[in-house]
PDB file of N, CA and C in Angstrom:
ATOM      1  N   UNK A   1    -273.246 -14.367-184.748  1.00  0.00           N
ATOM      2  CA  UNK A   1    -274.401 -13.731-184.117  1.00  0.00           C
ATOM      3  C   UNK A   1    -274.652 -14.379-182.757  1.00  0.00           C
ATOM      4  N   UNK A   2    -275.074 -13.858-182.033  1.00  0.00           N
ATOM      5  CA  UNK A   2    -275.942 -13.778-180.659  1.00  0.00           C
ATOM      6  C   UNK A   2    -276.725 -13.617-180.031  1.00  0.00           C
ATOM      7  N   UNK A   3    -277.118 -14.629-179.195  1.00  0.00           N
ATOM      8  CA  UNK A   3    -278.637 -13.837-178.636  1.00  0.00           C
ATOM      9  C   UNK A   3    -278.724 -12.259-178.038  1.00  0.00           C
ATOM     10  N   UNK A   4    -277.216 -11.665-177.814  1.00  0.00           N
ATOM     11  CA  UNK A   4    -277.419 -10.154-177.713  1.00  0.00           C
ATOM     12  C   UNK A   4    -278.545  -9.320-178.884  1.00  0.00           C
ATOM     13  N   UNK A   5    -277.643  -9.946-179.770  1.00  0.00           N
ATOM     14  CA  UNK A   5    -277.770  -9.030-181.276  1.00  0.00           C
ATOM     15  C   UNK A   5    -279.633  -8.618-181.661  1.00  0.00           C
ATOM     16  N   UNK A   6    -280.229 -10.006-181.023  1.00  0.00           N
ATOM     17  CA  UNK A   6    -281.901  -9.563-181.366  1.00  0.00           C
ATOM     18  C   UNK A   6    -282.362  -9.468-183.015  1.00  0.00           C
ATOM     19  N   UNK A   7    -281.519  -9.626-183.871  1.00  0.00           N
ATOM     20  CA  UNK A   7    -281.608  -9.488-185.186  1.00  0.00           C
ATOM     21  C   UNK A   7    -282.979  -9.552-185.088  1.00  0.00           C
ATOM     22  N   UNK A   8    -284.095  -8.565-186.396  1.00  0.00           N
ATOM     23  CA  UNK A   8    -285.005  -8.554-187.008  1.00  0.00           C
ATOM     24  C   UNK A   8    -286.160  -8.354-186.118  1.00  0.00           C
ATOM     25  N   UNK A   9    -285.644  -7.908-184.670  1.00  0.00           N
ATOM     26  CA  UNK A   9    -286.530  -6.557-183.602  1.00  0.00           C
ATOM     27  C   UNK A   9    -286.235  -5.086-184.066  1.00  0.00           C
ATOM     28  N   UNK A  10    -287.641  -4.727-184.519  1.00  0.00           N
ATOM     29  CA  UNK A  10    -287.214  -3.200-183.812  1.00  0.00           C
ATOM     30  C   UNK A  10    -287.072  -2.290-182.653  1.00  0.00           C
ATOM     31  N   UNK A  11    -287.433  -2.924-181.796  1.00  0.00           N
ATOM     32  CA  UNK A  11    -287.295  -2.830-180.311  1.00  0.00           C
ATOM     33  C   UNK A  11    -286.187  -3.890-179.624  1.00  0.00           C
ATOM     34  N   UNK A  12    -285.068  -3.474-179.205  1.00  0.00           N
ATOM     35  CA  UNK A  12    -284.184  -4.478-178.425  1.00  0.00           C
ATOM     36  C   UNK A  12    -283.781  -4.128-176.889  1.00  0.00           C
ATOM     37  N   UNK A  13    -283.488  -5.228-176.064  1.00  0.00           N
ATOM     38  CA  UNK A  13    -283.256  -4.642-174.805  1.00  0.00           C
ATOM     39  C   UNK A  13    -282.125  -5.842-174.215  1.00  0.00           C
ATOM     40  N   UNK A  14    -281.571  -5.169-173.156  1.00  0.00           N
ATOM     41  CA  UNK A  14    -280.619  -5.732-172.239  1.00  0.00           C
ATOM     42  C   UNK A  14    -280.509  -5.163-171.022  1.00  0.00           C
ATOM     43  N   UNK A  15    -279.445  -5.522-170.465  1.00  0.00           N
ATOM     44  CA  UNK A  15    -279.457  -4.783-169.089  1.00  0.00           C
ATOM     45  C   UNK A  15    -277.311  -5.501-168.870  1.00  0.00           C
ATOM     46  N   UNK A  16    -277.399  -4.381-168.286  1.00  0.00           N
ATOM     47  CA  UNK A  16    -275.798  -4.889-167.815  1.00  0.00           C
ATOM     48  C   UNK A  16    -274.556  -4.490-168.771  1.00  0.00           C
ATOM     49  N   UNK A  17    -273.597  -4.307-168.394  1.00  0.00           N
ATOM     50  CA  UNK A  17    -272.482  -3.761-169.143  1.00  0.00           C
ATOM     51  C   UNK A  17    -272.205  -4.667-170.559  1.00  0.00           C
ATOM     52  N   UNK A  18    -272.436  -6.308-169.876  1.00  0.00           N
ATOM     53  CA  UNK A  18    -272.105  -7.377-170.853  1.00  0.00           C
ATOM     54  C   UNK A  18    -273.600  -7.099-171.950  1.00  0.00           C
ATOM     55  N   UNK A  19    -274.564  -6.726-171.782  1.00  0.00           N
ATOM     56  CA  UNK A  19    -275.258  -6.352-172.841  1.00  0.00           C
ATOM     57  C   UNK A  19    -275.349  -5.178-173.748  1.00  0.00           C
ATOM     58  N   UNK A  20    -274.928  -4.478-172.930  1.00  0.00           N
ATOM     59  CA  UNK A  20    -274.392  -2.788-173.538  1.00  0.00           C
ATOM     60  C   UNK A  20    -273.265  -2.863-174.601  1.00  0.00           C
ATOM     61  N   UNK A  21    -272.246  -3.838-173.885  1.00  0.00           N
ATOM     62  CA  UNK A  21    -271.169  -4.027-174.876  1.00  0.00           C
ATOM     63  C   UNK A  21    -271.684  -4.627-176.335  1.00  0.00           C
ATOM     64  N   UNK A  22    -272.421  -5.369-176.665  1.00  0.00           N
ATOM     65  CA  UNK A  22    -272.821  -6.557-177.280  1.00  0.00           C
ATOM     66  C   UNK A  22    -273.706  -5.977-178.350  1.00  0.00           C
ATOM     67  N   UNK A  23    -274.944  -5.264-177.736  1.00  0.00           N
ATOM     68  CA  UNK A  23    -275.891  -4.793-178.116  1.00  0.00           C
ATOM     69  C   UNK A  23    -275.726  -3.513-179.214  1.00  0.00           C
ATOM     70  N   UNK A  24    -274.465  -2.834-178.496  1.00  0.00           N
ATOM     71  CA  UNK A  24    -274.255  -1.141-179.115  1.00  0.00           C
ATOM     72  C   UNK A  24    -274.260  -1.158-180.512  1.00  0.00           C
ATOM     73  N   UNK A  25    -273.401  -2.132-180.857  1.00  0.00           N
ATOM     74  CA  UNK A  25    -272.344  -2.119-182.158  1.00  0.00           C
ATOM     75  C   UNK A  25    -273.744  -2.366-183.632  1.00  0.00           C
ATOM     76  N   UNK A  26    -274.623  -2.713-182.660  1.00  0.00           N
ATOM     77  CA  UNK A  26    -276.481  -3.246-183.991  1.00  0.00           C
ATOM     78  C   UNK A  26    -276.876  -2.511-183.503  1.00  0.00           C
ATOM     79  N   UNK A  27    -276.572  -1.367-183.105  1.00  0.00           N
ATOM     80  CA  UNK A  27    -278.159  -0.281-182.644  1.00  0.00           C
ATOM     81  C   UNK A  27    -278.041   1.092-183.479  1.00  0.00           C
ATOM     82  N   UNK A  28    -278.488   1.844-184.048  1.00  0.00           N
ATOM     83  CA  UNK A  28    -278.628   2.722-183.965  1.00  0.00           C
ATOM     84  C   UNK A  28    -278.481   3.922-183.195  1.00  0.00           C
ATOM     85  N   UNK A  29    -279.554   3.466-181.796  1.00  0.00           N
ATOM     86  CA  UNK A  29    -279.596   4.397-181.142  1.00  0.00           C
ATOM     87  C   UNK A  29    -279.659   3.300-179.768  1.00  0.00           C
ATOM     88  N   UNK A  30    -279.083   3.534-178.550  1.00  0.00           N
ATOM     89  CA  UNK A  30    -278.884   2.702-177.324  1.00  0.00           C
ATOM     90  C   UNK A  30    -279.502   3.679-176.434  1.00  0.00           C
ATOM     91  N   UNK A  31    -280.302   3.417-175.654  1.00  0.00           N
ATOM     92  CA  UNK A  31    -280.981   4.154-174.433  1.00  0.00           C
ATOM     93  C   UNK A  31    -280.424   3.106-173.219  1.00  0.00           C
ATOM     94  N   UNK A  32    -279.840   3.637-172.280  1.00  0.00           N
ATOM     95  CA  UNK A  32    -279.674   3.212-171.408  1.00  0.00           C
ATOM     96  C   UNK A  32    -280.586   3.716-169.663  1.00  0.00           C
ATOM     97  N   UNK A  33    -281.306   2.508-169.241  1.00  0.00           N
ATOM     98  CA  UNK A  33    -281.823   3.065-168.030  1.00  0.00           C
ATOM     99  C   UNK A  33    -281.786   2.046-166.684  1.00  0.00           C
ATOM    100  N   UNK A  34    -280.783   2.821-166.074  1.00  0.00           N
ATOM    101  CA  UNK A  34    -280.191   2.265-165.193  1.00  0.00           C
ATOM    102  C   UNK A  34    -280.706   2.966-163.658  1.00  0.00           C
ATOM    103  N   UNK A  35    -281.927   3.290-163.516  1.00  0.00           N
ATOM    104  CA  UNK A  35    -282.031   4.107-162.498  1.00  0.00           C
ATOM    105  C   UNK A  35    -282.925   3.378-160.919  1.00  0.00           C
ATOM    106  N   UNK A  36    -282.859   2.019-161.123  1.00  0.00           N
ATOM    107  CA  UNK A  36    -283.571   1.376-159.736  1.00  0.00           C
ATOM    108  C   UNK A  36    -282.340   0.449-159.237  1.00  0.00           C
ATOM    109  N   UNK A  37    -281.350  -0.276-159.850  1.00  0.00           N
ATOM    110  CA  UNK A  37    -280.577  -1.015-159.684  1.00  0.00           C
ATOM    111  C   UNK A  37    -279.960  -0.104-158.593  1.00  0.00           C
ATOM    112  N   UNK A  38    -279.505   0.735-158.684  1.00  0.00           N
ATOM    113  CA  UNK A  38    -278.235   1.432-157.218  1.00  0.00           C
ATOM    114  C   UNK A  38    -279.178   1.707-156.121  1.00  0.00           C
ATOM    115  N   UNK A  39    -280.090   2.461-157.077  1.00  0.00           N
ATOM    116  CA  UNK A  39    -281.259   3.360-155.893  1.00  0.00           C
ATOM    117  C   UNK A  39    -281.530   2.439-154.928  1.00  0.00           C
ATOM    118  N   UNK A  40    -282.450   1.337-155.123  1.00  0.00           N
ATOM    119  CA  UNK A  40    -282.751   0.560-154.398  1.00  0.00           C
ATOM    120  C   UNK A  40    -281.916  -0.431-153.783  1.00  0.00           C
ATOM    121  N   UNK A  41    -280.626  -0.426-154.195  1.00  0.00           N
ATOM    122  CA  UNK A  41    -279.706  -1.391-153.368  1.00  0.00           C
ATOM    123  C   UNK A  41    -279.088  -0.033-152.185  1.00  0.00           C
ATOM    124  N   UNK A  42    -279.505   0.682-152.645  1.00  0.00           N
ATOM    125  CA  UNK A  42    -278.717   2.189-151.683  1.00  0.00           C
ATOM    126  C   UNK A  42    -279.744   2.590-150.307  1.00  0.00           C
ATOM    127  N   UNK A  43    -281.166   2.033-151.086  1.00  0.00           N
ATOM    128  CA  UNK A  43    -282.244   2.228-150.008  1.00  0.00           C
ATOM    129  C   UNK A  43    -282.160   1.505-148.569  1.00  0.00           C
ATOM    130  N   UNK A  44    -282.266  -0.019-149.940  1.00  0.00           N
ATOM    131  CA  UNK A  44    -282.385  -1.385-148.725  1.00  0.00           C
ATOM    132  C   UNK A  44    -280.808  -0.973-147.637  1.00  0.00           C
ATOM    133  N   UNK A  45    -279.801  -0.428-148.243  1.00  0.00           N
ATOM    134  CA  UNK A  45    -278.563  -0.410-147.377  1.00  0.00           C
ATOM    135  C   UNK A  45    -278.544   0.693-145.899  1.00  0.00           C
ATOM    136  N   UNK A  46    -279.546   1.748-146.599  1.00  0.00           N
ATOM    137  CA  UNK A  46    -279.428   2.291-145.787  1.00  0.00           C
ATOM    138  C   UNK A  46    -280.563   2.643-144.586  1.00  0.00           C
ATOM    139  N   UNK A  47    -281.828   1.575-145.297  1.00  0.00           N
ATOM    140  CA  UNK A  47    -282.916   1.153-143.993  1.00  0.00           C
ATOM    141  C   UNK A  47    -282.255   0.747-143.111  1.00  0.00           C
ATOM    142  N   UNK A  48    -281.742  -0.601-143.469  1.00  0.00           N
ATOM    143  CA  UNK A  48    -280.564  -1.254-142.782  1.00  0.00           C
ATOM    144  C   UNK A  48    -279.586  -0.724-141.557  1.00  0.00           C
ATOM    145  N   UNK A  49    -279.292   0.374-141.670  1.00  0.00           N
ATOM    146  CA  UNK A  49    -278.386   0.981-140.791  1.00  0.00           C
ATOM    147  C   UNK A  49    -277.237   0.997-141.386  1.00  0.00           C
ATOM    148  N   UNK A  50    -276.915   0.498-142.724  1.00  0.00           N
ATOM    149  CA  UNK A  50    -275.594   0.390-143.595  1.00  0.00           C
ATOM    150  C   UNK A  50    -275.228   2.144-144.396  1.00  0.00           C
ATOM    151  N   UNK A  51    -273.522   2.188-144.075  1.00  0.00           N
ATOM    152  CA  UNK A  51    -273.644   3.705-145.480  1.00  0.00           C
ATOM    153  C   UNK A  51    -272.459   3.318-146.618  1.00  0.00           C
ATOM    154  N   UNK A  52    -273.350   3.635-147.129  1.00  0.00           N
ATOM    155  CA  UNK A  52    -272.683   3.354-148.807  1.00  0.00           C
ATOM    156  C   UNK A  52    -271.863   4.548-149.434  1.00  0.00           C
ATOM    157  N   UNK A  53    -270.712   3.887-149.782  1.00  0.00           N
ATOM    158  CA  UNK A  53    -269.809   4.527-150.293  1.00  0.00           C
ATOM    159  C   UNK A  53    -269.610   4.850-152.205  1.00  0.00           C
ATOM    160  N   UNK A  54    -270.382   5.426-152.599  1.00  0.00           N
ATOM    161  CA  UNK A  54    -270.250   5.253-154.466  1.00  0.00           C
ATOM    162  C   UNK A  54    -268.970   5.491-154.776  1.00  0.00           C
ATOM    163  N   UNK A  55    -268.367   4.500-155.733  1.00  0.00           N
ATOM    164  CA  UNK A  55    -267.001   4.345-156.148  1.00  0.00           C
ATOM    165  C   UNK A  55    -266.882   4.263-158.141  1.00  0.00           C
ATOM    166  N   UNK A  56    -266.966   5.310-158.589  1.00  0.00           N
ATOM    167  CA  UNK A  56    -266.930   4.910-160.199  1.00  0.00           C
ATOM    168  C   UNK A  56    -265.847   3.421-160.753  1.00  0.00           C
ATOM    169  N   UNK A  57    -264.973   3.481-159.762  1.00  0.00           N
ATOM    170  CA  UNK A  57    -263.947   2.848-160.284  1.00  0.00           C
ATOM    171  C   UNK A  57    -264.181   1.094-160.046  1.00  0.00           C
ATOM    172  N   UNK A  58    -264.154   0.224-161.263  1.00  0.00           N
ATOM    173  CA  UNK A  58    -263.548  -1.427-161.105  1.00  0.00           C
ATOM    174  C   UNK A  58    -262.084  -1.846-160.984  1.00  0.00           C
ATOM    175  N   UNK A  59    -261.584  -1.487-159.850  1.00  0.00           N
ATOM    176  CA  UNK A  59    -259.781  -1.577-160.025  1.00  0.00           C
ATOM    177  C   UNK A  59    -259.232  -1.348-158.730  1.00  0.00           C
ATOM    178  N   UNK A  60    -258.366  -1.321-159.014  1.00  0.00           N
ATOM    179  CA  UNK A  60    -257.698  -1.117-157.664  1.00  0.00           C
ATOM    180  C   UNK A  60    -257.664   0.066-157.092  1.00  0.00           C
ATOM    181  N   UNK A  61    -258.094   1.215-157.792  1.00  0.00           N
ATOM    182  CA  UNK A  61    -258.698   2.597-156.924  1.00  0.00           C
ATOM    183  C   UNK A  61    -259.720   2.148-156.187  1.00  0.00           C
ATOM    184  N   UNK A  62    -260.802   1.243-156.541  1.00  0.00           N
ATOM    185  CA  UNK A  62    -261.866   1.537-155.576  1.00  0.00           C
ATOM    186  C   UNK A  62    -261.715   0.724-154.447  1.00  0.00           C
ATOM    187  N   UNK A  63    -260.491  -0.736-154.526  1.00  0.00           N
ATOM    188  CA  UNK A  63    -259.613  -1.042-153.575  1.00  0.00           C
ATOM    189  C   UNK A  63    -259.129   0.025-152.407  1.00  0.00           C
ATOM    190  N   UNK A  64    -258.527   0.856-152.816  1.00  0.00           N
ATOM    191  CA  UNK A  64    -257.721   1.985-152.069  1.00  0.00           C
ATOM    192  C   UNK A  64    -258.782   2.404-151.426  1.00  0.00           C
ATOM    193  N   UNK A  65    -259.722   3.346-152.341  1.00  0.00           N
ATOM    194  CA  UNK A  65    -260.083   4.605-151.784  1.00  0.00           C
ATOM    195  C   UNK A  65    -261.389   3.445-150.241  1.00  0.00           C
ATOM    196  N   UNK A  66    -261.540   2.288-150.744  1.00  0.00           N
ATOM    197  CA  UNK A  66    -262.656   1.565-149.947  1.00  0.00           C
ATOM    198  C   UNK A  66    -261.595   1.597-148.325  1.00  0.00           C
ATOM    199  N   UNK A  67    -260.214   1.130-148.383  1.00  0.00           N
ATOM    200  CA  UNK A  67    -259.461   1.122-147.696  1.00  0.00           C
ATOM    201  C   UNK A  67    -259.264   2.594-146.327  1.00  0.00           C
ATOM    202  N   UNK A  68    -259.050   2.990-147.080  1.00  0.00           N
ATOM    203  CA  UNK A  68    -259.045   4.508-146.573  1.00  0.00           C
ATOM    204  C   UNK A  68    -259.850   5.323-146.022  1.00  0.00           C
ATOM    205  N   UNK A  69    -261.170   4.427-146.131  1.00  0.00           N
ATOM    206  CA  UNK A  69    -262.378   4.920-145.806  1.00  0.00           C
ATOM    207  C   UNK A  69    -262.811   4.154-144.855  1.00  0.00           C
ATOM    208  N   UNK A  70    -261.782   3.267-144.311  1.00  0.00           N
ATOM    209  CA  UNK A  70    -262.281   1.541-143.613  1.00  0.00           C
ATOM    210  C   UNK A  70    -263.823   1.024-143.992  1.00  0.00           C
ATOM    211  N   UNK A  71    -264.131   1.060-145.333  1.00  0.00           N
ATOM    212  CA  UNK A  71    -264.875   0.191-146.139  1.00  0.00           C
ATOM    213  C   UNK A  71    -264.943  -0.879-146.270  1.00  0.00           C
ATOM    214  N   UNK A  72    -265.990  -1.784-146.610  1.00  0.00           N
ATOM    215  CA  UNK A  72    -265.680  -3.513-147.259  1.00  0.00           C
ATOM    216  C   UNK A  72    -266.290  -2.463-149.072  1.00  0.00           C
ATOM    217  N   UNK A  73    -265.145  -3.413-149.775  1.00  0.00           N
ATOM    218  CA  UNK A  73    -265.985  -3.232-150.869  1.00  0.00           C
ATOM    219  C   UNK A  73    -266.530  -3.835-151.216  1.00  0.00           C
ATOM    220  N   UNK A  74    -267.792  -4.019-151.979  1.00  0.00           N
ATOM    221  CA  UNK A  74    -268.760  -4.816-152.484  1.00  0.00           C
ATOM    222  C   UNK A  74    -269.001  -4.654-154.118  1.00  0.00           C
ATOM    223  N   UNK A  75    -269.160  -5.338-154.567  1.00  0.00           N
ATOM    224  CA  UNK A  75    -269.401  -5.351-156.290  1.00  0.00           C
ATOM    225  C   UNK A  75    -271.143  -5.205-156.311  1.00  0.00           C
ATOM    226  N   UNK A  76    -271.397  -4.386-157.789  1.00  0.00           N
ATOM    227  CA  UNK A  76    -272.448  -4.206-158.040  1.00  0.00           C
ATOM    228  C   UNK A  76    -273.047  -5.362-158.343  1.00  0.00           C
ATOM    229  N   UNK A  77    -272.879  -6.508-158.492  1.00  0.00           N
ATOM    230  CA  UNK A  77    -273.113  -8.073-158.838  1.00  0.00           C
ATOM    231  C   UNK A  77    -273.968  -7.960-160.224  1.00  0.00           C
ATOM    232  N   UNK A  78    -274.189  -7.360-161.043  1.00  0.00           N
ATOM    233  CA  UNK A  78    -274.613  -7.285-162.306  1.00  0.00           C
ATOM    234  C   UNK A  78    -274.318  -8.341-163.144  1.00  0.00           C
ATOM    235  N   UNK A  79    -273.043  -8.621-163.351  1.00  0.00           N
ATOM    236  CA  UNK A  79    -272.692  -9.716-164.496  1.00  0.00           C
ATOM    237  C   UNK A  79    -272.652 -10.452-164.134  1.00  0.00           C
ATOM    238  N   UNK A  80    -272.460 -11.176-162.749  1.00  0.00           N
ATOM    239  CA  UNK A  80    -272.327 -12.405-162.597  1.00  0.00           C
ATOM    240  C   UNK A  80    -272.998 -12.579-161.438  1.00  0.00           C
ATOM    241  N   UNK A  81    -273.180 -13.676-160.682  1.00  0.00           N
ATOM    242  CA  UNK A  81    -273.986 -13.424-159.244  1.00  0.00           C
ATOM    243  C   UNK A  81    -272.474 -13.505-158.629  1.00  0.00           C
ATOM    244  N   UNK A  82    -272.351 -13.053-157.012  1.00  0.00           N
ATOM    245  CA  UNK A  82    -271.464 -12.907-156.232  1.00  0.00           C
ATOM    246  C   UNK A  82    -271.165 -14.655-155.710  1.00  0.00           C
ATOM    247  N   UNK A  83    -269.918 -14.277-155.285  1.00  0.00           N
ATOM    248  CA  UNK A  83    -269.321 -15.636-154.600  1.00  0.00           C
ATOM    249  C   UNK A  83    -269.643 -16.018-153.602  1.00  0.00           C
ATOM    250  N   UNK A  84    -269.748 -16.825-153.255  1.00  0.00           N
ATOM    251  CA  UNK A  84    -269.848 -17.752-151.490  1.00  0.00           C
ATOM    252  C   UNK A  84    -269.252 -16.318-150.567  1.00  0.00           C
ATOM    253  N   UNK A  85    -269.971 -15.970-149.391  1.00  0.00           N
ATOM    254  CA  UNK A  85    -269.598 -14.849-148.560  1.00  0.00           C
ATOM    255  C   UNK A  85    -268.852 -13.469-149.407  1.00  0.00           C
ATOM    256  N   UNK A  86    -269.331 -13.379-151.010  1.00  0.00           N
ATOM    257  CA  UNK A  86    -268.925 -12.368-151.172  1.00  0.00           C
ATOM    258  C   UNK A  86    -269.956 -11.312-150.901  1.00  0.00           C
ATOM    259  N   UNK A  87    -269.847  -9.660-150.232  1.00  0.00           N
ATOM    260  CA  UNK A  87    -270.612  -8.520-150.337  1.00  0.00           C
ATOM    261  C   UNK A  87    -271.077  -8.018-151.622  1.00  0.00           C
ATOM    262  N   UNK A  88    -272.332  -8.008-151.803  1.00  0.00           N
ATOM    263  CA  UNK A  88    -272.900  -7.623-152.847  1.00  0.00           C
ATOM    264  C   UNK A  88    -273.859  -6.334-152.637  1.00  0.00           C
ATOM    265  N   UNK A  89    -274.108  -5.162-153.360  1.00  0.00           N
ATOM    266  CA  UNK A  89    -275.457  -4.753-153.810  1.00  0.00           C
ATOM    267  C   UNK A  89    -276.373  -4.703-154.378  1.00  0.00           C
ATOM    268  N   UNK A  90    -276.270  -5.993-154.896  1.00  0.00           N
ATOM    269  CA  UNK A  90    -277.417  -6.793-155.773  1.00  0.00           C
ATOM    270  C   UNK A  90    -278.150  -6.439-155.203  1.00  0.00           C
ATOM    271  N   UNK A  91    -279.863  -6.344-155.455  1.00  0.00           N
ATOM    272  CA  UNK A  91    -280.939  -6.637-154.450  1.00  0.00           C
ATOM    273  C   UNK A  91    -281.593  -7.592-154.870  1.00  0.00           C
TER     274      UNK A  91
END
C-alpha cells in the first residue's frame, strides 16, 4: 500500500499522471479534472508575447513535430519539477 491508495476515504484525490496511475486500480469511479493547469500556463504564455504549440505526444514525435515548427519544447512539469534552465509550463 501507498499513500496513493487513501485506503478507508470515501472521497480520494490526486493530481498528475503518477497519481492517476496509482489511484485508478482502488477506485471505482476516477473523475479526472484537469482544466486550469494548461489554461493558465497557455494564458501566462501568451500575455507574455509567447505561442504555444499543443503536442499530445511524450516522445520523440513531439521532438520532431517541435522541430519543424522551429519550437523549443517544453514539458508540462507535472511529475517532477524541471531541470536547471529547463523550459517549463508549469505555472
Amino acid at each position: 500500500m501507498t499513500y496513493y491508495h487513501q485506503d478507508g476515504y470515501a472521497v480520494r484525490l490526486e493530481w498528475g499522471m503518477a497519481g492517476v496511475r496509482q489511484l485508478a486500480p482502488h477506485c471505482a469511479v476516477l473523475v479526472i479534472v484537469d482544466v486550469l493547469v494548461f489554461s493558465t500556463s497557455v494564458t501566462v504564455a501568451l500575455s507574455r508575447g509567447g505561442r504555444v504549440l499543443p503536442l499530445a505526444w511524450r516522445d520523440e514525435r513531439a521532438a520532431e513535430a517541435a522541430h519543424r515548427a522551429g519550437a523549443t519544447l517544453t514539458r508540462a512539469g507535472l511529475d517532477t519539477a524541471p531541470a536547471p534552465g529547463e523550459w517549463t509550463l508549469r505555472p
